[in-house]
PDB file of N, CA and C in Angstrom:
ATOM      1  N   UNK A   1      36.097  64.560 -64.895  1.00  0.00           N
ATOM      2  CA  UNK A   1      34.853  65.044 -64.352  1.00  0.00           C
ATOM      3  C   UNK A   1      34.795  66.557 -64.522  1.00  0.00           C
ATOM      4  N   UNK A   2      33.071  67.155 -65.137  1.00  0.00           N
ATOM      5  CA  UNK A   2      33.381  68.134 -65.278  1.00  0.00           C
ATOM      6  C   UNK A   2      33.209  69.153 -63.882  1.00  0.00           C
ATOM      7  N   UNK A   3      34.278  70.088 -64.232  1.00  0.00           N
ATOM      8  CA  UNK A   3      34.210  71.253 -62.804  1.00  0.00           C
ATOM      9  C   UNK A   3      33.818  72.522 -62.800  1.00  0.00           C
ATOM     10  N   UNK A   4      33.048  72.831 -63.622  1.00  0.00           N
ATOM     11  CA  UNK A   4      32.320  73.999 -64.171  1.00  0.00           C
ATOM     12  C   UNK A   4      30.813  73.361 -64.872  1.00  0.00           C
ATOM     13  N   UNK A   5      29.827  74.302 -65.002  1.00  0.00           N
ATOM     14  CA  UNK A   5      28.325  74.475 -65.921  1.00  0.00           C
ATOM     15  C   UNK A   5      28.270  75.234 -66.257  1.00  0.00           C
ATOM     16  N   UNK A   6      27.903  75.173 -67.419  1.00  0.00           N
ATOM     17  CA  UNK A   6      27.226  76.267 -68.242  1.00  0.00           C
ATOM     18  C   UNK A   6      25.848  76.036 -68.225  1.00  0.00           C
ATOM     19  N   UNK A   7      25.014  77.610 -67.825  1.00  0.00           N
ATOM     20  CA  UNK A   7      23.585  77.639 -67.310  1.00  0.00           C
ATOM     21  C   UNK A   7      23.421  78.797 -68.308  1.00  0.00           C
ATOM     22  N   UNK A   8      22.196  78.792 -68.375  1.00  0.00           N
ATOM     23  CA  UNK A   8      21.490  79.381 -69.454  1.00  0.00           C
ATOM     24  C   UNK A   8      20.298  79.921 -68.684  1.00  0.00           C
ATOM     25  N   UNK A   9      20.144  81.457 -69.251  1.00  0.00           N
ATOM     26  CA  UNK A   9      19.066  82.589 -68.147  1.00  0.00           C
ATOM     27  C   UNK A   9      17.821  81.780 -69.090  1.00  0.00           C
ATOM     28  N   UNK A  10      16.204  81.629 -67.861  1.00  0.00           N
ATOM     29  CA  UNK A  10      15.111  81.136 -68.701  1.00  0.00           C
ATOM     30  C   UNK A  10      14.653  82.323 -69.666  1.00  0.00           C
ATOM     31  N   UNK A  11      14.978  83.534 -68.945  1.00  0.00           N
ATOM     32  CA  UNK A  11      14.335  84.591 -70.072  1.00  0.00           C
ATOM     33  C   UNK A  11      14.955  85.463 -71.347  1.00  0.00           C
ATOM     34  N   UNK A  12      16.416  85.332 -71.134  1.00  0.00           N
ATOM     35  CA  UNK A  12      17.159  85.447 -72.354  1.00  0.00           C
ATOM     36  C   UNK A  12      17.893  84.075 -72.663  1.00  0.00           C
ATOM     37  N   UNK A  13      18.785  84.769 -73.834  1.00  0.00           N
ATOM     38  CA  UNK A  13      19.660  83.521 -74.460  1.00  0.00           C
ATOM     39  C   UNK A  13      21.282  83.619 -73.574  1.00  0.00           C
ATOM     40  N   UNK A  14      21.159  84.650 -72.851  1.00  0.00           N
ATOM     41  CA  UNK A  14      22.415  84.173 -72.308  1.00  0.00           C
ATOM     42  C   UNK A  14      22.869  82.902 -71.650  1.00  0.00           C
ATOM     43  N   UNK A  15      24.140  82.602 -71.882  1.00  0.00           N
ATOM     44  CA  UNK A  15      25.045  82.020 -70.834  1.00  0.00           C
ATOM     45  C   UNK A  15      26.082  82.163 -70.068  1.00  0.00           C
ATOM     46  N   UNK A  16      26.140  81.712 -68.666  1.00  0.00           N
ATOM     47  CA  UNK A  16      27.502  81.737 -68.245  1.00  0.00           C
ATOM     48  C   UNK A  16      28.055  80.649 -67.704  1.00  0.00           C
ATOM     49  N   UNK A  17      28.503  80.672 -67.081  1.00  0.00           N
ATOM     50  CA  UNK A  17      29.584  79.370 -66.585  1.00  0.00           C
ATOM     51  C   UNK A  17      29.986  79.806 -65.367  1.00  0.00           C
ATOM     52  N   UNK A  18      29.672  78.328 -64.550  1.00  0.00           N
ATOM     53  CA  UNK A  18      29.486  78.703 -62.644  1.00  0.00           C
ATOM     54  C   UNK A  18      30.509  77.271 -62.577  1.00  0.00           C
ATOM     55  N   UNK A  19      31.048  77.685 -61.438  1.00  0.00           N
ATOM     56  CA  UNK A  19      31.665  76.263 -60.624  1.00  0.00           C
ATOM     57  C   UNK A  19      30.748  75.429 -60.066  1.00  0.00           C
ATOM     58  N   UNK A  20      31.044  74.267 -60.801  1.00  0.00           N
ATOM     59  CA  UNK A  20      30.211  72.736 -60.527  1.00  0.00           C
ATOM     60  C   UNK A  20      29.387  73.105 -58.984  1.00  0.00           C
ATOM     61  N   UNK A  21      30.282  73.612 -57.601  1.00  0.00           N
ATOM     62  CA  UNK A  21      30.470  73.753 -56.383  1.00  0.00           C
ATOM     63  C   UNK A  21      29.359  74.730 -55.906  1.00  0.00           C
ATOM     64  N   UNK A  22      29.357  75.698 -56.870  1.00  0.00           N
ATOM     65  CA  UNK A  22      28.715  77.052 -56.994  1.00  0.00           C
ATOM     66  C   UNK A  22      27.000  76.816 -57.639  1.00  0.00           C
ATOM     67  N   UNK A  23      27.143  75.795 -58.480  1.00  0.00           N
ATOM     68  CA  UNK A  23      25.961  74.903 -59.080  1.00  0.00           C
ATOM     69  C   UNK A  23      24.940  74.717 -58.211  1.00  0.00           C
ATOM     70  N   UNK A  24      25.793  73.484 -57.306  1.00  0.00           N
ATOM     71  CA  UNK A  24      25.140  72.965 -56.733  1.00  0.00           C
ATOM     72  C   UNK A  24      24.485  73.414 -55.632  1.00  0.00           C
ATOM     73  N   UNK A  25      25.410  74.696 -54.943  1.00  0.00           N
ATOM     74  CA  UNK A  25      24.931  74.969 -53.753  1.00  0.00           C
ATOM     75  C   UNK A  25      23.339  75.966 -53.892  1.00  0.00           C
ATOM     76  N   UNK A  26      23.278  76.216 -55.558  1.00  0.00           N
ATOM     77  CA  UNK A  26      22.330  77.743 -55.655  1.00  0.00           C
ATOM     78  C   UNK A  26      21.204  76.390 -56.542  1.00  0.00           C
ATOM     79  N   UNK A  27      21.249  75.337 -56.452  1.00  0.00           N
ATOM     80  CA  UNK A  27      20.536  74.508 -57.087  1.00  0.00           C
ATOM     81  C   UNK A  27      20.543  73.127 -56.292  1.00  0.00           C
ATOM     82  N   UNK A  28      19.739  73.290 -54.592  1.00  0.00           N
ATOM     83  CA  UNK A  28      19.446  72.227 -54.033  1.00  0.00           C
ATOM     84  C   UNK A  28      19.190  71.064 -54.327  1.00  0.00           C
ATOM     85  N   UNK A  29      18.898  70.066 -54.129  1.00  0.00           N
ATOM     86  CA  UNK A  29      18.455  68.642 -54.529  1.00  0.00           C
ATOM     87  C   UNK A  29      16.854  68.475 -53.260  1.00  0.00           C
ATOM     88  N   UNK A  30      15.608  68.660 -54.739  1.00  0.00           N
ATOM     89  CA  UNK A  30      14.746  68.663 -54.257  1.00  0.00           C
ATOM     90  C   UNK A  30      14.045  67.290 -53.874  1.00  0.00           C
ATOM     91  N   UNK A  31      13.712  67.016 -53.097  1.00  0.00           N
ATOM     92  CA  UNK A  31      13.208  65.420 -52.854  1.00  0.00           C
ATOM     93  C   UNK A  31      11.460  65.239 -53.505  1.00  0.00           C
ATOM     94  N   UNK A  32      11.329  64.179 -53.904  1.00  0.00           N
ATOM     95  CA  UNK A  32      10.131  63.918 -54.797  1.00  0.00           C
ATOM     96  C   UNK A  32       9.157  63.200 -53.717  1.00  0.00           C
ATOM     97  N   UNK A  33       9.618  62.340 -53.169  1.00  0.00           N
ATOM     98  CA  UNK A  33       8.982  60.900 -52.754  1.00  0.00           C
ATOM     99  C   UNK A  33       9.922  61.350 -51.047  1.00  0.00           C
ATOM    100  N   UNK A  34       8.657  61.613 -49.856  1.00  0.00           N
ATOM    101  CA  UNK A  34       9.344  61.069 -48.326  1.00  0.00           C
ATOM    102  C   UNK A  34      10.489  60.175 -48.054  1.00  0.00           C
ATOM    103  N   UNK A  35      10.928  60.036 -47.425  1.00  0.00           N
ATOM    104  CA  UNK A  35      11.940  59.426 -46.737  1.00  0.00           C
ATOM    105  C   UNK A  35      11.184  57.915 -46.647  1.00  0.00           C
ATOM    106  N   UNK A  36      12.003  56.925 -47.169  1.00  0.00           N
ATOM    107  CA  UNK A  36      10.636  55.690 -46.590  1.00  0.00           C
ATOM    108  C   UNK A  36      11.714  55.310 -45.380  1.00  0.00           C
ATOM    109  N   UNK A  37      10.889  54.595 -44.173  1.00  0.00           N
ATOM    110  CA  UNK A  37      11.674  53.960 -43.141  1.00  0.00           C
ATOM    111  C   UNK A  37      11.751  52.258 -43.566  1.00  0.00           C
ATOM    112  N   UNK A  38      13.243  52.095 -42.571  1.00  0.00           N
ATOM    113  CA  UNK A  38      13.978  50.791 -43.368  1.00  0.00           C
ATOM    114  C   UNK A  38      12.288  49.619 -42.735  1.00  0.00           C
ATOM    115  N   UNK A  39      12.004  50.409 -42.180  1.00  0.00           N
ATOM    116  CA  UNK A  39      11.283  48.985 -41.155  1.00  0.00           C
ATOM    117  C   UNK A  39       9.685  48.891 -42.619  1.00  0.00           C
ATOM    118  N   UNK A  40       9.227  50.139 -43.164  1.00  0.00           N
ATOM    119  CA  UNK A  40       8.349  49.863 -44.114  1.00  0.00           C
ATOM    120  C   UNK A  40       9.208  48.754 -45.271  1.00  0.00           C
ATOM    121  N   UNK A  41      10.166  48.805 -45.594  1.00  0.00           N
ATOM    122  CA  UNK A  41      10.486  49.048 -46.660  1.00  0.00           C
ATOM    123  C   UNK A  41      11.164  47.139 -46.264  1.00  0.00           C
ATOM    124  N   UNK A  42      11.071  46.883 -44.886  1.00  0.00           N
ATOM    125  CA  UNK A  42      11.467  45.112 -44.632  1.00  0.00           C
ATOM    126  C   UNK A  42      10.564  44.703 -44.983  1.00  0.00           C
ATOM    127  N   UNK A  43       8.832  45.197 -44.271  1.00  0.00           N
ATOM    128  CA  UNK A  43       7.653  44.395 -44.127  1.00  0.00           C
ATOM    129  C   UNK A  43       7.245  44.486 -46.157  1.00  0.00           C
ATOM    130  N   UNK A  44       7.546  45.507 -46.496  1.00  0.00           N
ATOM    131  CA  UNK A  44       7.332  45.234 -48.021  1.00  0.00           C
ATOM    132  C   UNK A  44       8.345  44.040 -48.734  1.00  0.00           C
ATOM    133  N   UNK A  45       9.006  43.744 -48.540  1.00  0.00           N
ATOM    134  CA  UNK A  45       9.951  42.692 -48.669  1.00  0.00           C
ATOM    135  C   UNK A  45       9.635  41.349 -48.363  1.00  0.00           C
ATOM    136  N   UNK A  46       9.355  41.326 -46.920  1.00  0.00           N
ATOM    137  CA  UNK A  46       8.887  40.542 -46.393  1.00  0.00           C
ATOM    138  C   UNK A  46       7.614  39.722 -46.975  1.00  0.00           C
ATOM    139  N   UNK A  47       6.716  40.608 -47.462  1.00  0.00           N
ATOM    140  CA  UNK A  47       5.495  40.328 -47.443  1.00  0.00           C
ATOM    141  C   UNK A  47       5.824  39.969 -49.080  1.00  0.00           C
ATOM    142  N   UNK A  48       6.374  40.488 -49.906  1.00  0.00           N
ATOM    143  CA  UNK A  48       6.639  39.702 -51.381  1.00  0.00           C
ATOM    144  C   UNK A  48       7.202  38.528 -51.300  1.00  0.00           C
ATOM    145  N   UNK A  49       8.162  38.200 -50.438  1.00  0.00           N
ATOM    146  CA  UNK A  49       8.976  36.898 -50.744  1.00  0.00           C
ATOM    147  C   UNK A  49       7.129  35.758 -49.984  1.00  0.00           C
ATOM    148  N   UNK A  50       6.839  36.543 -49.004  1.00  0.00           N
ATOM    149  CA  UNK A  50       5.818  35.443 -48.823  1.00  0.00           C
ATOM    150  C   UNK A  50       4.995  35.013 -49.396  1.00  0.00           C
ATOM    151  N   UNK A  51       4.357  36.293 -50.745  1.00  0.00           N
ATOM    152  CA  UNK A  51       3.631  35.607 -51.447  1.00  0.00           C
ATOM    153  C   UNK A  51       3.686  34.789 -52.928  1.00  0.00           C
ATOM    154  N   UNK A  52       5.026  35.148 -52.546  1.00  0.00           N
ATOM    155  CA  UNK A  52       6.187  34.347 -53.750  1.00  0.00           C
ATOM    156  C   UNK A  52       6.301  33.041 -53.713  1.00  0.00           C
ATOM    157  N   UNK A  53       6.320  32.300 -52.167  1.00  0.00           N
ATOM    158  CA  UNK A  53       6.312  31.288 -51.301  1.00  0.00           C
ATOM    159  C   UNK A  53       5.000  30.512 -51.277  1.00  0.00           C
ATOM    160  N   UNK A  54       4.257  31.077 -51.091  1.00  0.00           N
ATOM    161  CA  UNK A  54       2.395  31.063 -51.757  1.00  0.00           C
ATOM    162  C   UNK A  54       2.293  30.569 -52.815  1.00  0.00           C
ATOM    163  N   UNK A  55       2.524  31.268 -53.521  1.00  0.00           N
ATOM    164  CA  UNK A  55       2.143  31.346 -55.104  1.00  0.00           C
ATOM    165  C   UNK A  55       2.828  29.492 -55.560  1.00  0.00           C
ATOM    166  N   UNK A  56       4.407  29.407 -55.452  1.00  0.00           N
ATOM    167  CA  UNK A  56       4.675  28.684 -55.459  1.00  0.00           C
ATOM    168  C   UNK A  56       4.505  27.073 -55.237  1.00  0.00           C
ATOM    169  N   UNK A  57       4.278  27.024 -53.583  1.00  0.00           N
ATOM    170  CA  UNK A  57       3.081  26.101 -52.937  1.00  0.00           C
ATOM    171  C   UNK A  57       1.982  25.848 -53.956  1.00  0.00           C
ATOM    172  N   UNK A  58       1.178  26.912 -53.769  1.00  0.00           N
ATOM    173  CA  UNK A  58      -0.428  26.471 -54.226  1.00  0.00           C
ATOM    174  C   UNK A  58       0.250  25.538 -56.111  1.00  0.00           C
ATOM    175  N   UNK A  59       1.092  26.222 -56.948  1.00  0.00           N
ATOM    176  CA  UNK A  59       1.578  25.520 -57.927  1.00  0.00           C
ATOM    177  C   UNK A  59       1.755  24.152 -57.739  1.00  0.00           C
ATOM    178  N   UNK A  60       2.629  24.093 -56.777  1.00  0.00           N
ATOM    179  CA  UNK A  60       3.130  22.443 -56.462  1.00  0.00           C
ATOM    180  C   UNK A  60       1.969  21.890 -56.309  1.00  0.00           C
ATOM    181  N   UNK A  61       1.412  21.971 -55.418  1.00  0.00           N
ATOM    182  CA  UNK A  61       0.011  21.253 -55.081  1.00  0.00           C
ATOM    183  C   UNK A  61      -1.138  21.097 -56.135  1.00  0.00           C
ATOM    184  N   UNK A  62      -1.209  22.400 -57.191  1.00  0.00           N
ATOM    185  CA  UNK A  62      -1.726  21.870 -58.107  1.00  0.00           C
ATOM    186  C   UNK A  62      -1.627  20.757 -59.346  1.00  0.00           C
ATOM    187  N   UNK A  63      -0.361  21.048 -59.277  1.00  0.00           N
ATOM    188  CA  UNK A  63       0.432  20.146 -60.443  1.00  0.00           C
ATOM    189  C   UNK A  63       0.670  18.561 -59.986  1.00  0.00           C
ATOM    190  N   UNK A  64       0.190  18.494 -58.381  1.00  0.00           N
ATOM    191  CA  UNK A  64       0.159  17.054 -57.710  1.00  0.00           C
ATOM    192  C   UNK A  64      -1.498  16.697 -57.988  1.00  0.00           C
ATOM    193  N   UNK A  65      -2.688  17.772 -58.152  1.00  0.00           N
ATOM    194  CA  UNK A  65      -3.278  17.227 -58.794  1.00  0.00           C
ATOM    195  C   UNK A  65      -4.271  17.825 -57.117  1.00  0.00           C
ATOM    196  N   UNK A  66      -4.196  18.128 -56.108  1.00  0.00           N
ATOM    197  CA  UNK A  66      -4.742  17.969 -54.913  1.00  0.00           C
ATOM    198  C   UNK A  66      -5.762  19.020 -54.965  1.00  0.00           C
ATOM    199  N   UNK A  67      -6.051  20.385 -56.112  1.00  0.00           N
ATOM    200  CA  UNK A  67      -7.101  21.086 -56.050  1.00  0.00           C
ATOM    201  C   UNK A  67      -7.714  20.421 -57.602  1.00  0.00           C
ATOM    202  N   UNK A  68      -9.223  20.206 -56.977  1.00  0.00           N
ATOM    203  CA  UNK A  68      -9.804  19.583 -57.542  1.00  0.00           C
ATOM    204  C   UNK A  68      -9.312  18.940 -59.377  1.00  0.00           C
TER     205      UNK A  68
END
């Protein structure tokens, strides 16, 4: 694993070389997308397997012939 980077200035061609450690701390980890909560993220679950369950059903029942 590497334990050093080499970074490159945006406005010249230089480079130098920082500790991996040193990297990371001057180069946060920016978040894109909120935090989702576990409880959104059941009922989205939830709510696919049900219409998975649906979907399924209404198949059977068609293939028995029971919609018109």
């Amino acid at each position: 694993m590497a334990t050093t980077v080499e970074t490159r200035h945006p406005r010249s061609s230089s480079v130098r070389t920082v500790p991996l450690a040193q990297y990371i701390e001057e180069h946060p980890t920016v978040r894109v997308f909120p935090p989702t909560s576990e409880r959104a993220a059941r009922i989205a679950m939830q709510t696919m397997w049900a219409l998975i369950a649906v979907s399924l059903v209404i198949l059977v029942l068609d293939e028995a012939g029971l919609f018109g």
